[in-house]
Structure formats: C-alpha cells, structure tokens
C-alpha atoms as a PDB file:
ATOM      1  CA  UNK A   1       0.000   0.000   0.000  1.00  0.00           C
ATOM      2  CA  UNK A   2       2.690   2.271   0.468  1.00  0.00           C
ATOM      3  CA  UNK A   3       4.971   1.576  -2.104  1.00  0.00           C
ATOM      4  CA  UNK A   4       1.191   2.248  -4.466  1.00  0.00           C
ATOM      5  CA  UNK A   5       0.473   5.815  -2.657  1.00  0.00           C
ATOM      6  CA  UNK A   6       4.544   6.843  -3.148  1.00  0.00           C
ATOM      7  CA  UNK A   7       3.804   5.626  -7.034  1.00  0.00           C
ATOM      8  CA  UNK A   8       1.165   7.895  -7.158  1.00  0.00           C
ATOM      9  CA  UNK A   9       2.688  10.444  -5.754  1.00  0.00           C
ATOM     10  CA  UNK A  10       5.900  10.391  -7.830  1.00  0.00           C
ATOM     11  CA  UNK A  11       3.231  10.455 -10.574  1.00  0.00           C
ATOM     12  CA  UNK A  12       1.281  13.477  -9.451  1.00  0.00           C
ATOM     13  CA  UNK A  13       4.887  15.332  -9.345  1.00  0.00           C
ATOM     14  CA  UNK A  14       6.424  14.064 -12.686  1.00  0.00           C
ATOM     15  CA  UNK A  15       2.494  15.525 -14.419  1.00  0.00           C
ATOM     16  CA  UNK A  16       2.741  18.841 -12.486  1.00  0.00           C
ATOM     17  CA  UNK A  17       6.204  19.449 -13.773  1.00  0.00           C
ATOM     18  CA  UNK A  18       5.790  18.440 -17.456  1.00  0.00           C
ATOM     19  CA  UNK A  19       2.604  21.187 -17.197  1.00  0.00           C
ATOM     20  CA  UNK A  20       4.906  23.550 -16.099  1.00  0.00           C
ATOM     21  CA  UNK A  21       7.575  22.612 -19.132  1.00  0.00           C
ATOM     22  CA  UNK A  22       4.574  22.506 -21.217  1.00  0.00           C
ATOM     23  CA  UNK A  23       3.319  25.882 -19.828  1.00  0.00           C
ATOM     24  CA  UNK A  24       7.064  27.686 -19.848  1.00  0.00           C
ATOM     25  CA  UNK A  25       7.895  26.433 -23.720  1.00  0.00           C
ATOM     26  CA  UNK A  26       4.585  27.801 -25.692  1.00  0.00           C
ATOM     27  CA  UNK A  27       3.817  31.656 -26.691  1.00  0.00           C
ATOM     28  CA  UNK A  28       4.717  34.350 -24.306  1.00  0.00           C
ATOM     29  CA  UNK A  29       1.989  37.075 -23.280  1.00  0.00           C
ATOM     30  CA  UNK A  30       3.016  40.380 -22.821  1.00  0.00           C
ATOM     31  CA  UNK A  31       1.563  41.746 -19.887  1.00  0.00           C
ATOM     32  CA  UNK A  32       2.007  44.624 -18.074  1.00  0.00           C
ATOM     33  CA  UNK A  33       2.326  45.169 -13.972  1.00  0.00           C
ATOM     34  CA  UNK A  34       0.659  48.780 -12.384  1.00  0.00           C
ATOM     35  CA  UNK A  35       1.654  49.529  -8.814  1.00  0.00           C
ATOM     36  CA  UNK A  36      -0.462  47.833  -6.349  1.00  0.00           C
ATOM     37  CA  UNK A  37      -3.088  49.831  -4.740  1.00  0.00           C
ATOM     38  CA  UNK A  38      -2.533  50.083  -0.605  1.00  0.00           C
ATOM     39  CA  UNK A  39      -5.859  49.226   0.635  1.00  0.00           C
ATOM     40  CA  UNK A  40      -4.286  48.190   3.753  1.00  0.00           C
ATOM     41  CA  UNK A  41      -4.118  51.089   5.946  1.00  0.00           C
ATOM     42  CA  UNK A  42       0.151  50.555   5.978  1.00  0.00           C
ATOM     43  CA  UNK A  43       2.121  53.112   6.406  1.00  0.00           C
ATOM     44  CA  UNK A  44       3.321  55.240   2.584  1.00  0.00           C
ATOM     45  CA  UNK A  45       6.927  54.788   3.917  1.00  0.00           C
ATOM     46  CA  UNK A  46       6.511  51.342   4.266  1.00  0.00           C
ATOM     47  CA  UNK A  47       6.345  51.297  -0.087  1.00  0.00           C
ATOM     48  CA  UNK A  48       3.971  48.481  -0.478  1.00  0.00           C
ATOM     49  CA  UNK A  49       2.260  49.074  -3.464  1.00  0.00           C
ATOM     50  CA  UNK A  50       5.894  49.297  -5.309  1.00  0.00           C
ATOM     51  CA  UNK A  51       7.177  46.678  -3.661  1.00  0.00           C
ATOM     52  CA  UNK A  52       4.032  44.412  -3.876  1.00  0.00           C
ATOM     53  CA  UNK A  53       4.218  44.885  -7.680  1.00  0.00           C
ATOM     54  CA  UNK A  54       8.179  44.178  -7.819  1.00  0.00           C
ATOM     55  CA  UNK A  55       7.528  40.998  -6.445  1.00  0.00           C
ATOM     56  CA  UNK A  56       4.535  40.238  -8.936  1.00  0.00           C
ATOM     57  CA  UNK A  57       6.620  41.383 -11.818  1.00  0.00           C
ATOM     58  CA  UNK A  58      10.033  38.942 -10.843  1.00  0.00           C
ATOM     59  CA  UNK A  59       7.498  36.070  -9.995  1.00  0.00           C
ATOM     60  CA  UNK A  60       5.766  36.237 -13.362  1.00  0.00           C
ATOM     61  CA  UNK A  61       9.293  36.402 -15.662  1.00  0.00           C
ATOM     62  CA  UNK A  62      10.444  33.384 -12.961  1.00  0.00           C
ATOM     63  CA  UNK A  63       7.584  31.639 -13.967  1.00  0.00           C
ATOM     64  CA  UNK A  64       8.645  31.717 -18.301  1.00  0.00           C
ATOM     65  CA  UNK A  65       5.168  32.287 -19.225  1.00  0.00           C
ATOM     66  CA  UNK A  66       5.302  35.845 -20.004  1.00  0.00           C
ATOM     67  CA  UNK A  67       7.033  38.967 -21.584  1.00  0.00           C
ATOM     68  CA  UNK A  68       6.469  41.726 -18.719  1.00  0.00           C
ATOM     69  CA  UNK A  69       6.295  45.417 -19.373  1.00  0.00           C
ATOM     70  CA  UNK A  70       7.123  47.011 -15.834  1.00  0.00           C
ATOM     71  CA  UNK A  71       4.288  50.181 -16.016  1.00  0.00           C
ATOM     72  CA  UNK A  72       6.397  51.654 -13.112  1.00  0.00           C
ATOM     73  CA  UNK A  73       9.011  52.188 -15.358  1.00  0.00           C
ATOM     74  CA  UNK A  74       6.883  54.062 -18.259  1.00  0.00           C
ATOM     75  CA  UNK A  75       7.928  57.805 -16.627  1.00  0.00           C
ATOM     76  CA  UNK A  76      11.348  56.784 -16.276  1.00  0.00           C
ATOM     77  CA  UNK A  77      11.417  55.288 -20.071  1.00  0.00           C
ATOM     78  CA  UNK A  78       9.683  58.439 -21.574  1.00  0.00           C
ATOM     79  CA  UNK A  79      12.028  60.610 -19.827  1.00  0.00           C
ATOM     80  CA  UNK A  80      14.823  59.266 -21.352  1.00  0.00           C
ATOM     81  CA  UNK A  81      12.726  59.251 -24.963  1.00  0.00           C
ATOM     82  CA  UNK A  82      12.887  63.459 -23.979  1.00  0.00           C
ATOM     83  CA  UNK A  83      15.991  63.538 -23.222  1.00  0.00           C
ATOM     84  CA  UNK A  84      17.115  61.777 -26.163  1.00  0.00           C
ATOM     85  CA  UNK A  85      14.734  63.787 -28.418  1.00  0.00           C
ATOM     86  CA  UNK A  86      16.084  67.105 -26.946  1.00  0.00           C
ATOM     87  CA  UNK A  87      19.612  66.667 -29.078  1.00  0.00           C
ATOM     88  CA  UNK A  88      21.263  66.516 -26.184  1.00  0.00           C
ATOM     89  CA  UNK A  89      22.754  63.374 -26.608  1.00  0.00           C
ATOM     90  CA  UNK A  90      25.470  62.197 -28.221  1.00  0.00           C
ATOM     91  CA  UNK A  91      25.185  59.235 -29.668  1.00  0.00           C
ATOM     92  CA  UNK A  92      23.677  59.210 -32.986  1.00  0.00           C
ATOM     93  CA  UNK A  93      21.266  56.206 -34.328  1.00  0.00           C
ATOM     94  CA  UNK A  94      20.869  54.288 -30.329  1.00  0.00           C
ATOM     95  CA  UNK A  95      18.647  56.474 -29.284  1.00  0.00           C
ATOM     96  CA  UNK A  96      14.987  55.780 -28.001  1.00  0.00           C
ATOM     97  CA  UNK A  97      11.949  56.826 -30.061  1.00  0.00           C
ATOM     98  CA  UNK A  98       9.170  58.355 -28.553  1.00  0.00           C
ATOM     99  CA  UNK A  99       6.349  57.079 -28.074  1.00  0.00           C
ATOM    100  CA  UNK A 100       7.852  53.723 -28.807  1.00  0.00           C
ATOM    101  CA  UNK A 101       6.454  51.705 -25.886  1.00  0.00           C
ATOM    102  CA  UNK A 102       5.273  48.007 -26.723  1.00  0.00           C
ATOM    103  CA  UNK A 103       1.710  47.475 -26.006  1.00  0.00           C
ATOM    104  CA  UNK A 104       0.846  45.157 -23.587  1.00  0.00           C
ATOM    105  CA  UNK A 105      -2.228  42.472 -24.276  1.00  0.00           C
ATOM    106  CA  UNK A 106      -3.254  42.371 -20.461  1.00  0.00           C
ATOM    107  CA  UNK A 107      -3.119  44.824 -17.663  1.00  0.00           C
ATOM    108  CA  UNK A 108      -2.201  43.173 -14.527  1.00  0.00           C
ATOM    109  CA  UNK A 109      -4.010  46.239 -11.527  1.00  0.00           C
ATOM    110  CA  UNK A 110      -3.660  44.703  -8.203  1.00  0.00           C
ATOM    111  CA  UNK A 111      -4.941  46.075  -4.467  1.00  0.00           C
ATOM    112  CA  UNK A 112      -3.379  45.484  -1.015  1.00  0.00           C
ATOM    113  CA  UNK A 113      -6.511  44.740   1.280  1.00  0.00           C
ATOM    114  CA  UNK A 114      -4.979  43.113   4.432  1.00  0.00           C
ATOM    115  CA  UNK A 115      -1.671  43.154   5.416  1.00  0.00           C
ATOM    116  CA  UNK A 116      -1.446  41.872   9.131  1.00  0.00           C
ATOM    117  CA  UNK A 117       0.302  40.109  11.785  1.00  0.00           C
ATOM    118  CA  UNK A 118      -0.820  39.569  14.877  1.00  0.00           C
ATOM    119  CA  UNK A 119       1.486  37.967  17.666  1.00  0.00           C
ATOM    120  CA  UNK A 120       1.326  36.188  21.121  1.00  0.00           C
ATOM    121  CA  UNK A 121       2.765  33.614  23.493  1.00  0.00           C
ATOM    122  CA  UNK A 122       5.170  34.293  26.421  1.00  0.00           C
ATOM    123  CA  UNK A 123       8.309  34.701  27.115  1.00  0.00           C
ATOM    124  CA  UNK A 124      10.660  37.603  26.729  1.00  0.00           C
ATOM    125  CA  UNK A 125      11.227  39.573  23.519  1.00  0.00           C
ATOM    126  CA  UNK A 126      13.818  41.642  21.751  1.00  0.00           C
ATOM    127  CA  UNK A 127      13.068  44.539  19.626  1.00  0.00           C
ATOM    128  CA  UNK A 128      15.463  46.230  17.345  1.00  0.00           C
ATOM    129  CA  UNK A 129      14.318  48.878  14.828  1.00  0.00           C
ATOM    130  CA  UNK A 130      11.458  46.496  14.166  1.00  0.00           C
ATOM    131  CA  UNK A 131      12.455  42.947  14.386  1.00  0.00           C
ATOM    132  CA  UNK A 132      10.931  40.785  17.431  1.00  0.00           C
ATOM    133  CA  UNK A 133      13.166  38.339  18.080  1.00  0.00           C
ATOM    134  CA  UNK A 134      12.310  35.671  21.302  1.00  0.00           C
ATOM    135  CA  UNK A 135       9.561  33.184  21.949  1.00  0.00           C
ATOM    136  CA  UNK A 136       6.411  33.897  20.839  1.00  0.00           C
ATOM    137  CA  UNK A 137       3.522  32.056  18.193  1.00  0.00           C
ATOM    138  CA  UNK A 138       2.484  34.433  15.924  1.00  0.00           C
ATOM    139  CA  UNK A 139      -0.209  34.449  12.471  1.00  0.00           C
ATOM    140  CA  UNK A 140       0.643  36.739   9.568  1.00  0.00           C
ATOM    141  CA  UNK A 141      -1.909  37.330   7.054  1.00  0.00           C
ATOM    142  CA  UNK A 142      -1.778  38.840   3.381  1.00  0.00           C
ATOM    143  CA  UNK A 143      -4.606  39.361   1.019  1.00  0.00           C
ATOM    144  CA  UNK A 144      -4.895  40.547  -2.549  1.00  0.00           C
ATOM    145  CA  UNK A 145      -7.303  41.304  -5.228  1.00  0.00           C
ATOM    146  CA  UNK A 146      -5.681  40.558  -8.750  1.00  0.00           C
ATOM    147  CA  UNK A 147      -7.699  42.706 -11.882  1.00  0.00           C
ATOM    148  CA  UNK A 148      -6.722  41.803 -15.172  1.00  0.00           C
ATOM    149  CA  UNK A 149      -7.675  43.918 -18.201  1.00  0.00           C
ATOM    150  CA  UNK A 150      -7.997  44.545 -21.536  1.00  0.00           C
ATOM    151  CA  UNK A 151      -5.664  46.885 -22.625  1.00  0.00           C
ATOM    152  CA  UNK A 152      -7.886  47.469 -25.975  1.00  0.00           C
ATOM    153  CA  UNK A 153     -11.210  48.123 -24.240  1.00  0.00           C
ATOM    154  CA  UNK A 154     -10.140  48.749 -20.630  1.00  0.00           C
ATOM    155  CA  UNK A 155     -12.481  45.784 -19.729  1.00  0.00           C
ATOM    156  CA  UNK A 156     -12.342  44.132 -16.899  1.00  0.00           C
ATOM    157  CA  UNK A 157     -11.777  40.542 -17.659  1.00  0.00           C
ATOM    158  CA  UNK A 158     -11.276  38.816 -14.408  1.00  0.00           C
ATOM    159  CA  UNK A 159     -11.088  39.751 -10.942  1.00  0.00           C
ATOM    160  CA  UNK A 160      -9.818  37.385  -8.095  1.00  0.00           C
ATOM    161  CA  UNK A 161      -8.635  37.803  -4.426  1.00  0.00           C
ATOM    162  CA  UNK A 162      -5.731  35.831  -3.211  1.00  0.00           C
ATOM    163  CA  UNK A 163      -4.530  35.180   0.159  1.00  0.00           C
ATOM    164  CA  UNK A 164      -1.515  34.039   1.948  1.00  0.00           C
ATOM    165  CA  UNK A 165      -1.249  32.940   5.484  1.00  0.00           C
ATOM    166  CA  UNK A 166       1.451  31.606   7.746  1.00  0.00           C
ATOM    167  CA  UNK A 167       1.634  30.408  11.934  1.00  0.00           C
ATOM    168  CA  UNK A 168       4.889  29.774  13.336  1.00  0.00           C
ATOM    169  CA  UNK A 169       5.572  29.487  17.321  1.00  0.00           C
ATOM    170  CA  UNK A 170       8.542  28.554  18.817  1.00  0.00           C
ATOM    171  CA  UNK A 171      11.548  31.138  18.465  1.00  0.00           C
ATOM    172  CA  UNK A 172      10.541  33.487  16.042  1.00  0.00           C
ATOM    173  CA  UNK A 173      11.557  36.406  13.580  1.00  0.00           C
ATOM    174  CA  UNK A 174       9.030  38.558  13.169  1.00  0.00           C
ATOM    175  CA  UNK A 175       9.030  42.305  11.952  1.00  0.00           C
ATOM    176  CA  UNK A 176       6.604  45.097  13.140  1.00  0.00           C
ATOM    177  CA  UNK A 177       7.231  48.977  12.263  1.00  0.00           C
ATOM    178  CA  UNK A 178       9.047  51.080   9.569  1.00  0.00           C
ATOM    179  CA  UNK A 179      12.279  51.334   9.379  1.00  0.00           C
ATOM    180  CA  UNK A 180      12.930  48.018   7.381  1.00  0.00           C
ATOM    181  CA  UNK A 181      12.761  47.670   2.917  1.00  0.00           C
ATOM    182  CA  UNK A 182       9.841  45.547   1.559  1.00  0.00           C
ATOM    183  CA  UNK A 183      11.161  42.855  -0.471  1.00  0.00           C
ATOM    184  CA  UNK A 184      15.013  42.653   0.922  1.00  0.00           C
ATOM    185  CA  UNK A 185      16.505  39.172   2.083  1.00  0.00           C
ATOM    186  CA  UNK A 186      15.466  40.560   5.639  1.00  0.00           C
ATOM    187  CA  UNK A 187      12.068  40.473   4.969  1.00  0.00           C
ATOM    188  CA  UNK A 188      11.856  37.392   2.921  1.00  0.00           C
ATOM    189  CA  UNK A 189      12.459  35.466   6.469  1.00  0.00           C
ATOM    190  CA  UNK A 190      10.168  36.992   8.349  1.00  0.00           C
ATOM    191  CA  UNK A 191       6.571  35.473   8.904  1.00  0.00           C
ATOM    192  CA  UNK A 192       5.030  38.770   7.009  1.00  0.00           C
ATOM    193  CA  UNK A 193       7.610  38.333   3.848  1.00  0.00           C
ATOM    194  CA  UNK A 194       6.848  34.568   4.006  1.00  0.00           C
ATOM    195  CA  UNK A 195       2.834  35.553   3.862  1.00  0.00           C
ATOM    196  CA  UNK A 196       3.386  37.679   1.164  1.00  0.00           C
ATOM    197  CA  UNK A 197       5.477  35.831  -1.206  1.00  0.00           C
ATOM    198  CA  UNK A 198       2.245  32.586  -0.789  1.00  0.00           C
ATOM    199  CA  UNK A 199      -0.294  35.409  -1.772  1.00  0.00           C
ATOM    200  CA  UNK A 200       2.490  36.178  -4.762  1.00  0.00           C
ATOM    201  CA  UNK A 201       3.073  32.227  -5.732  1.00  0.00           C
ATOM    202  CA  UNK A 202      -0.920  32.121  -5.741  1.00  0.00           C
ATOM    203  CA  UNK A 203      -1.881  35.691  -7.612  1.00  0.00           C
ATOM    204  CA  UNK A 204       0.856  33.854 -10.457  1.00  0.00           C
ATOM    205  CA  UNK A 205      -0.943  30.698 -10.419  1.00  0.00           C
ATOM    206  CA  UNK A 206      -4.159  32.203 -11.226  1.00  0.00           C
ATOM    207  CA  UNK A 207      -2.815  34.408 -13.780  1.00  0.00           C
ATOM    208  CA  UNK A 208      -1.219  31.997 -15.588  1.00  0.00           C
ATOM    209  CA  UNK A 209      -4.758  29.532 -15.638  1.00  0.00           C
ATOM    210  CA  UNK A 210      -6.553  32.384 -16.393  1.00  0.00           C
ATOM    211  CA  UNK A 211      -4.382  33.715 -19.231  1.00  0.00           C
ATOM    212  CA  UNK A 212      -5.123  30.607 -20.994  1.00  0.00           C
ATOM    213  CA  UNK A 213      -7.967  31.162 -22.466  1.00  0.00           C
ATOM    214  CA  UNK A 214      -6.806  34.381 -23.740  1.00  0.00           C
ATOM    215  CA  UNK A 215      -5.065  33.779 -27.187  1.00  0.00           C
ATOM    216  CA  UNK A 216      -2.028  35.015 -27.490  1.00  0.00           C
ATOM    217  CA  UNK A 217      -1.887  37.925 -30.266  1.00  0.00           C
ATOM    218  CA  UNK A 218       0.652  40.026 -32.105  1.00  0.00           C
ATOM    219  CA  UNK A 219       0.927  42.686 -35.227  1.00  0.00           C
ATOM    220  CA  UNK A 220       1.917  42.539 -38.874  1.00  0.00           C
ATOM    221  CA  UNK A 221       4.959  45.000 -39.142  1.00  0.00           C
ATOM    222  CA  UNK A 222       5.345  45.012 -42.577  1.00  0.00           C
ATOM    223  CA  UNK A 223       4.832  42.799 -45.857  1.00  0.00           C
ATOM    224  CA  UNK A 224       7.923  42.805 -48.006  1.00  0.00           C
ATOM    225  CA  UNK A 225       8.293  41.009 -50.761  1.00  0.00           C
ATOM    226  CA  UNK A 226       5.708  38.478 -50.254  1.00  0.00           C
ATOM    227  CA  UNK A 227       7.126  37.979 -46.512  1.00  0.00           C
ATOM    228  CA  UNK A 228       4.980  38.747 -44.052  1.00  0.00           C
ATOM    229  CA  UNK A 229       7.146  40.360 -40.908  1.00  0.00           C
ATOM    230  CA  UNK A 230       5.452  39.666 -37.242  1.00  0.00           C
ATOM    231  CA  UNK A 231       6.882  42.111 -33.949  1.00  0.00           C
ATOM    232  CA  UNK A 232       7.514  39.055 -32.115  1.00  0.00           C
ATOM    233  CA  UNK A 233       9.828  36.263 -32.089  1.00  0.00           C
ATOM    234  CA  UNK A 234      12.228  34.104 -29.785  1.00  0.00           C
ATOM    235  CA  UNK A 235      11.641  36.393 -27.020  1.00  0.00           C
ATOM    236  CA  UNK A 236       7.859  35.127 -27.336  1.00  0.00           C
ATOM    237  CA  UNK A 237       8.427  32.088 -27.861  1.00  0.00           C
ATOM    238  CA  UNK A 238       7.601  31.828 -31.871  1.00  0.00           C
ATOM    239  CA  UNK A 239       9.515  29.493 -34.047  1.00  0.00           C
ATOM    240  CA  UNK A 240       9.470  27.927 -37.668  1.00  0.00           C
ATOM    241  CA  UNK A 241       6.732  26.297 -38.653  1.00  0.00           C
ATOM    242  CA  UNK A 242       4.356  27.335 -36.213  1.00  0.00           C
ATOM    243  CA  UNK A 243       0.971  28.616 -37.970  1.00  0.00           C
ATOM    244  CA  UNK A 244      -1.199  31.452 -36.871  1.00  0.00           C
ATOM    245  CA  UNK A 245      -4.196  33.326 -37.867  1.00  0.00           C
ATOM    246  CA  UNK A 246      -4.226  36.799 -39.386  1.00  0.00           C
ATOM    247  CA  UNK A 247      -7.158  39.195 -38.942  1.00  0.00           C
ATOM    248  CA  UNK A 248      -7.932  42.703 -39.760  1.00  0.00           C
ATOM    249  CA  UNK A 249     -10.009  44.974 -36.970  1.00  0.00           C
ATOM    250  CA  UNK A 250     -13.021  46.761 -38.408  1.00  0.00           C
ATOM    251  CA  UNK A 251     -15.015  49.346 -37.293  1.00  0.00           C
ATOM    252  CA  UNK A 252     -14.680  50.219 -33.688  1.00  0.00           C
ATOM    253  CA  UNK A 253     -17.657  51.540 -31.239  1.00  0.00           C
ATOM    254  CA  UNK A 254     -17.930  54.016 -29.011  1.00  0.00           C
ATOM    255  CA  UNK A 255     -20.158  54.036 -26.247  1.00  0.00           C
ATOM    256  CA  UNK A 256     -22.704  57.109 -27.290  1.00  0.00           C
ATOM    257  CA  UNK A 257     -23.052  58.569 -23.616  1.00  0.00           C
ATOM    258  CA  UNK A 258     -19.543  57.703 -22.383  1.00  0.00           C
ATOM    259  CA  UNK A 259     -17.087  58.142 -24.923  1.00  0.00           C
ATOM    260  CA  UNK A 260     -15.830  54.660 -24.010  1.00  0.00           C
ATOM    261  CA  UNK A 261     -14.672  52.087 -26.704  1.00  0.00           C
ATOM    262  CA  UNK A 262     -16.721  48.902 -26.668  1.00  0.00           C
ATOM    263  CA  UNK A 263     -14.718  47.102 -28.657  1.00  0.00           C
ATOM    264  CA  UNK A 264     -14.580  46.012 -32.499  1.00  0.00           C
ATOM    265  CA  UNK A 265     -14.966  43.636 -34.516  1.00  0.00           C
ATOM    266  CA  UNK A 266     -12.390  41.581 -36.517  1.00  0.00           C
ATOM    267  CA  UNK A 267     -12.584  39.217 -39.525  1.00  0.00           C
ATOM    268  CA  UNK A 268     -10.314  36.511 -40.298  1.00  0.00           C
ATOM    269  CA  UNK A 269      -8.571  37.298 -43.793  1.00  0.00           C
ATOM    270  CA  UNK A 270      -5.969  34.393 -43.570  1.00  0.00           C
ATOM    271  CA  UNK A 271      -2.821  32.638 -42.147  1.00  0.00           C
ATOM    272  CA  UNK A 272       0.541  32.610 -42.384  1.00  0.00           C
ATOM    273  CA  UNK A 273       3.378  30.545 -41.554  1.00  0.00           C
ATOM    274  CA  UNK A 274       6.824  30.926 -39.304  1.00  0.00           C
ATOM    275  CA  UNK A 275      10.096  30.720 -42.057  1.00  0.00           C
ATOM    276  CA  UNK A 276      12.696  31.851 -39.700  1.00  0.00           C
ATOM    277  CA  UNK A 277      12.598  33.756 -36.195  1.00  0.00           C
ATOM    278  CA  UNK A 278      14.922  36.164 -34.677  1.00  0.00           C
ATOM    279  CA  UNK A 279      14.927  37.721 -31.196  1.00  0.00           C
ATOM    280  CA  UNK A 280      12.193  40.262 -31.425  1.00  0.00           C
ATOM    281  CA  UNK A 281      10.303  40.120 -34.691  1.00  0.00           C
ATOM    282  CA  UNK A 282       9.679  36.919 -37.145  1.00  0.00           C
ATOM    283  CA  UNK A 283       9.508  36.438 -40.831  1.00  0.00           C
ATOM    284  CA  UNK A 284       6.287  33.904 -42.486  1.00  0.00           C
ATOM    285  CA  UNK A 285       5.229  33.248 -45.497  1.00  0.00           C
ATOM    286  CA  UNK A 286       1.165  33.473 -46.480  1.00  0.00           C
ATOM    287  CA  UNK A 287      -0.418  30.094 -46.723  1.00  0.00           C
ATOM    288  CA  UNK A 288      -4.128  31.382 -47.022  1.00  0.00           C
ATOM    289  CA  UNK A 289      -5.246  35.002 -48.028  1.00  0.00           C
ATOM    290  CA  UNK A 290      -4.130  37.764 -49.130  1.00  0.00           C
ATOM    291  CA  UNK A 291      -3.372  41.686 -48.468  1.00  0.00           C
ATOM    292  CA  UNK A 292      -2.055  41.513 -45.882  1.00  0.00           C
ATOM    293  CA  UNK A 293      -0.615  44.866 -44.152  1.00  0.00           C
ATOM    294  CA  UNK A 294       1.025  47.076 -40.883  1.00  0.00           C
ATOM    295  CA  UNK A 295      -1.433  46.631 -38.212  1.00  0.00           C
ATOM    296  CA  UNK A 296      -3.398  43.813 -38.856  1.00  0.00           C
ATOM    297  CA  UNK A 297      -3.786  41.334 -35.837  1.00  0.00           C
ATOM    298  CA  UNK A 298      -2.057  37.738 -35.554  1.00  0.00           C
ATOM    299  CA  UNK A 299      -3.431  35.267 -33.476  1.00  0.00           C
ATOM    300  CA  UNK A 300      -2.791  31.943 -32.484  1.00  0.00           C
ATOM    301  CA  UNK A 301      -4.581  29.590 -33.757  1.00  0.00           C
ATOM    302  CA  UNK A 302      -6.624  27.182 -31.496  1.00  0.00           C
END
C-alpha cells in the first residue's frame, strides 16, 4: 500500500512538472504590472504598493510564461525618450523613439486589502528597529485582489482575491514597524515576507490559468516582398513552422453617452506561416489570403 500511494505520488509530481515545461515552452503574453493599490491602511513609507508589484513582476518572468512590461518604469522610459529627443545626446542612431512603448495584451491592476500580523505567546522579547526576536507564536496574514484587463477596451476581464497565510511558534523572527525595505533578504524570512510571497506564488498561479484562455496575439509590421514580418519572435516564444491566424479589426464603437470604446470587430482574412525567427520580430510566409498589411492582428490559432 505504500509503495502504491509513493507511485502515485511520484506520478502526481512528474504531471505537475511536465505542465509547467509545457506551460514555460509555448507563446509568451506580454503583460504589463501597475503599482499595487494600498488598501491596507500601511504606512506610505513602508512602499507596499511598489514593492508588492516588484515581487509580482520577478514572480511572473520566474515563472517563463510571459514577456512583462514594468508600467512603473513608463515615466522613467519616456524621460529618457525626452531627453534623447532634446539633441542633447550624443550618440547618434541608439537612441529611443518616442512614443515607442510596446503594447501590452493584459493589464495586470492589483490592491493590497490586508496586510497583518498579529502575535502572542510568552516569554521575553527583543526589539530592534522592528524585528521581534524571542519566543512567541504568531499568524501573519496577506490578502490581494488581482484585476486583469484589456488593454484594448479597458475591460475588466477577471477579478480574483488571493490570500496568503502563515503560523509559526517557537523562536521566532518577526518584523513590526518602519524602518525596514519591503522585499530585501530581511524580509523574505520573516513570517510577514513569508505571507506575502504565498499570496504572490498564488496571484501567479491564477494568472497563468486564467491567461489561458486568452489567445495570445501580435501585429503585422510590414509585408515585403511576399514575406509577411510579425513584432515578435524568440523572445515570445515563436519558431518555424508554427501557424497562426491573421485578422484585420473593423469598425470600432464608441459608447454614445460615455465616450468609451466597446470594442470592435475583426474578420479573419488568412494565415501565415513561421520561415525563420529572430529575437524580437519573425519572418512567415502566407499560406491562405491575401493583403495583408502594418497593423493587422495575428493570433494563435486554437
């Protein structure tokens, strides 16, 4: 009997990791991480929502499923598309264009709702600029709500609360005040960091189930001579021979009394197929259809 249940559970491991394989080898999704909201009532210094979406952002390119625009790094990025617009620069031909910034598919908006930990137990304690250190049992508790939207519409797709929750008695680590960086190896140890980083593991996990029943999409650069030339490619996890759908957006709407786009509709006007890939753009060749051009929308085909 026990030599059957450590079968099954070799099993149950060797099918969870081939998903993941599975999962980390097909097309990237380029998604893109806004600072968390603090919902929490924790202190600004304390730099939550940043470091809440740090830690969202590294977990998501750790996981190999996705291409991840950092949205906290837009001002910084533009700024340097100013500066390097202004002439001021030296270097001719390597400098950023403006208004260059890759569009993300999704839009990953997360809140901070909870963000406690509440201690007990005797014995003496020790505390230095914020860490408790003696004998105590203590429960930290961390919950978020993850949005993800439609960067086209600004439709909310999904919306899903995650939580992460630890006890530990016995000698403990714990932290309790200011004075100490969100997200550091420090933190990481302590029952709060340990709380946080299960709420992170899980907000990932749903992402990534969720995310697959999005299809994956990308745009027709250019057609030259009879190539069709796609802006993405290794980085996203194309390669020769794989086949994908091209359509062509139509009309959009507008919403008469707000101004907001509903959406549009597309039609299907062929497919092409992968010839050769490099890093950031691919090259196919037209297997269906015909007039093709910039702008129309590739999609993986189901």
């Amino acid at each position: 009997m026990k030599s059957t249940t450590w079968m099954c559970a070799l099993l149950a491991v060797a099918v969870f990791a081939m998903q993941n394989q599975a999962g980390a080898q097909g097309l990237k999704k380029l998604v893109a991480v806004e600072q968390f909201e603090n919902k929490a009532g924790v202190a600004s210094s304390f730099n939550l929502g940043t470091g809440m979406a740090d830690m969202l952002t590294d977990a998501l390119i750790q996981s190999g499923n996705f291409i991840v625009l950092e949205r906290q790094a837009v001002e910084s990025v533009l700024a340097e598309q100013d500066f390097a617009a202004s002439g001021r620069t030296t270097q001719a031909g390597t400098t950023a264009q403006i208004g260059k910034m890759p569009p993300a598919q999704i839009l990953i908006r997360g809140a901070v709702t909870e963000f406690q930990e509440d201690t007990g137990g005797g014995g003496q304690g020790l505390n230095i600029k914020g860490f408790n250190v003696g004998m105590k049992r203590g429960r930290s508790h961390v919950a978020i709500i993850i949005r993800l939207i439609d960067t086209t519409t600004g439709e909310v797709l999904d919306s899903q609360r995650v939580e992460g929750e630890i006890e530990e008695g016995g000698l403990g680590l714990g932290y309790s005040g200011g004075g100490f960086g969100f997200g550091t190896s420090g933190f990481s140890k302590t029952p709060m960091g340990k709380a946080t980083q299960i709420a992170i593991d899980r907000a990932v996990d749903y992402i990534t189930r969720r995310m697959q029943s999005i299809p994956w999409e990308g745009k027709v650069v250019t057609v030259n001579d009879g190539m069709v030339i796609l802006n993405s490619g290794i980085n996203s996890g194309l390669r020769a021979g794989d086949r994908f759908a091209i359509y062509r957006k139509g009309e959009e709407f507008i919403d008469p009394d707000t101004g907001m786009s509903l959406g549009s509709e597309s039609s299907k006007i062929g497919e092409v197929e992968i010839v050769s890939v490099q890093e950031k753009f691919s090259r196919a060749t037209p297997i269906a259809g015909s007039g093709f051009a910039a702008r129309d929308i590739v999609r993986q085909i189901q």
